[in-house]
Protein backbone atom coordinates (compact mmCIF):
# COMPACT_ATOMS: atom_id res chain seq x y z
CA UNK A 1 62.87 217.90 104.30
CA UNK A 2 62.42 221.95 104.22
CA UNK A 3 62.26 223.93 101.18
CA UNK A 4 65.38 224.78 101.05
CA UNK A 5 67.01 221.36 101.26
CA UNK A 6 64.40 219.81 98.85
CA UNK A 7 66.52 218.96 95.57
CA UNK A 8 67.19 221.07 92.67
CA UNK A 9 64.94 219.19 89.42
CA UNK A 10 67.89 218.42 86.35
CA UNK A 11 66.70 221.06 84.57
CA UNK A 12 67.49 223.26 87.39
CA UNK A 13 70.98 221.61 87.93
CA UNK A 14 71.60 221.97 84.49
CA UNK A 15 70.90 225.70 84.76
CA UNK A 16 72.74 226.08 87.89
CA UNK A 17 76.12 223.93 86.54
CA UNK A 18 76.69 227.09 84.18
CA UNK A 19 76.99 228.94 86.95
CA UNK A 20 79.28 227.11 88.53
CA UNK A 21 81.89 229.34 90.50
CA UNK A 22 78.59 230.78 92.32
CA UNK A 23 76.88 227.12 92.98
CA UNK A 24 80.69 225.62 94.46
CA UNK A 25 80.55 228.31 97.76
CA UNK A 26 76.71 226.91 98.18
CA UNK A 27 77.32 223.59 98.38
CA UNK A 28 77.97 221.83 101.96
CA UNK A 29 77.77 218.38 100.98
CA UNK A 30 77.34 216.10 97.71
CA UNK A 31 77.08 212.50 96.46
CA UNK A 32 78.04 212.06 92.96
CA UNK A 33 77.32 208.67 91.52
CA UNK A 34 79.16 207.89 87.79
CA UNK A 35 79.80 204.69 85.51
CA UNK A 36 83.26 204.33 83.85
CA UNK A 37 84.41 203.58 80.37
CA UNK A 38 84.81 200.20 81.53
CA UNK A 39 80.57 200.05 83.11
CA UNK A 40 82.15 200.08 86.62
CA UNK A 41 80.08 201.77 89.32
CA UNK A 42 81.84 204.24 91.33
CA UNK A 43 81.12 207.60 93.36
CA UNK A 44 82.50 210.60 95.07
CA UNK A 45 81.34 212.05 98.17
CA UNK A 46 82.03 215.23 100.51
CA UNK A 47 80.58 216.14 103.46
CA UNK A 48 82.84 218.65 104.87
CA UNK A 49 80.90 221.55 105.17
CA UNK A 50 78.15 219.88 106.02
CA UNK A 51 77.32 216.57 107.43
CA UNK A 52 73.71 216.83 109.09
CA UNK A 53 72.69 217.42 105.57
CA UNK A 54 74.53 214.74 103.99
CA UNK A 55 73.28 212.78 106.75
CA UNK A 56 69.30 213.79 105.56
CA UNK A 57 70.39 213.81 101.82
CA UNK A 58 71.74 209.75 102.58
CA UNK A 59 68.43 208.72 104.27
CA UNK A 60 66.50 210.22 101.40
CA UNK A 61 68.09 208.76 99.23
CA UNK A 62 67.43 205.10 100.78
CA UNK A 63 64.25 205.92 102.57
CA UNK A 64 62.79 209.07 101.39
CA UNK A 65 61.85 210.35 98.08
CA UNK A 66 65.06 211.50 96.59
CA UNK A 67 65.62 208.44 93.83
CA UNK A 68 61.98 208.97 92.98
CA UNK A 69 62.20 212.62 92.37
CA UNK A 70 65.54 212.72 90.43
CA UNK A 71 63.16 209.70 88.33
CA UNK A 72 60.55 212.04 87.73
CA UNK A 73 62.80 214.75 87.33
CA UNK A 74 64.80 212.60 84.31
CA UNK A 75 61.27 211.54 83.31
CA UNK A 76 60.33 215.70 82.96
CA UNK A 77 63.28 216.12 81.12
CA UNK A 78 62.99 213.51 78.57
CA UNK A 79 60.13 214.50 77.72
CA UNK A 80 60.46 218.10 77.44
CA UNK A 81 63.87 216.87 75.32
CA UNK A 82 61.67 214.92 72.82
CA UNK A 83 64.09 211.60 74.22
CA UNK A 84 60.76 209.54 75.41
CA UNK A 85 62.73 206.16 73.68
CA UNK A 86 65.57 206.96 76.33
CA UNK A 87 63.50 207.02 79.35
CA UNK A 88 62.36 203.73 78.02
CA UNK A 89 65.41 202.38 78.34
CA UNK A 90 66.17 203.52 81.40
CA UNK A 91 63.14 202.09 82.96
CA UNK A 92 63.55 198.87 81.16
CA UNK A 93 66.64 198.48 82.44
CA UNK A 94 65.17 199.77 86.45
CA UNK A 95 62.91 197.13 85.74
CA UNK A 96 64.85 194.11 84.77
CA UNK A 97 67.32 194.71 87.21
CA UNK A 98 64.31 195.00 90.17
CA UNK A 99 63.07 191.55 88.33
CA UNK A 100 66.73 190.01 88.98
CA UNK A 101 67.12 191.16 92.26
CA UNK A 102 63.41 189.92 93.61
CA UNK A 103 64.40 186.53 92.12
CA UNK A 104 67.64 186.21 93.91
CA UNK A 105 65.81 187.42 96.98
CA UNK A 106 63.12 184.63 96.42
CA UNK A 107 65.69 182.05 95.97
CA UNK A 108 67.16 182.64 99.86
CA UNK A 109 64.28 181.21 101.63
CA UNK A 110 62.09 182.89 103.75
CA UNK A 111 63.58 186.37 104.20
CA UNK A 112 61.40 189.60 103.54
CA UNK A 113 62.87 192.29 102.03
CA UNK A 114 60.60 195.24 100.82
CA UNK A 115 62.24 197.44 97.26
CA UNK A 116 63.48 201.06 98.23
CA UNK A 117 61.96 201.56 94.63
CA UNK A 118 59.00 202.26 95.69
CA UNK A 119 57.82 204.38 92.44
CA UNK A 120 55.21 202.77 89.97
CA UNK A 121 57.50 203.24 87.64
CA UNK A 122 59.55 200.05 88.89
CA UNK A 123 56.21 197.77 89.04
């Protein structure tokens, strides 16, 4: 990934969501992922204006660096925020999740699967 298609941190995001008119005639292509009232999963995703870099922004997400950097990004920001007890949870809950989904994967036999989340924060 070049420079200028390496992520934005949160804090940058942040920055740049004031700005918003300006940032909407930038962007070619996003993912956004979002939880409902109800805790269902859901997301939204264009590429319209840009699908090789959807295409790169898809395979970093499941085999680059990208969930790893928005982690440490969050991680940054929680910290700078004084929320250290939320970045807890959120790594708690990374964790136990990763725990349940090795132990179903251990219960189908003799399959390997290696973790996309491949940060030390999920060990």
């Amino acid at each position: 990934m070049d420079e200028q298609s390496k992520p934005k941190s949160i804090s940058d995001s942040l920055k740049s969501t004031e700005k918003n008119n300006e940032d909407k005639d930038n962007i070619e292509s996003f993912i956004l992922f979002f939880v409902d009232k109800n805790g269902e999963m859901g997301y939204n995703a264009d590429w319209s204006e840009g699908i090789r870099g959807f295409a790169d922004m898809f395979f970093s997400l499941s085999y680059g660096s990208l969930l790893d950097d928005v982690l440490n990004d969050i991680e940054q920001e929680c910290v700078r925020l004084g929320k250290s007890e939320e970045l807890q949870e959120i790594l708690l809950v990374l964790t136990q999740r990763l725990k349940e989904r090795n132990l179903a994967v251990s219960d189908v036999g003799d399959s390997v699967v290696v973790s996309p989340l491949s940060d030390l924060h999920y060990q």
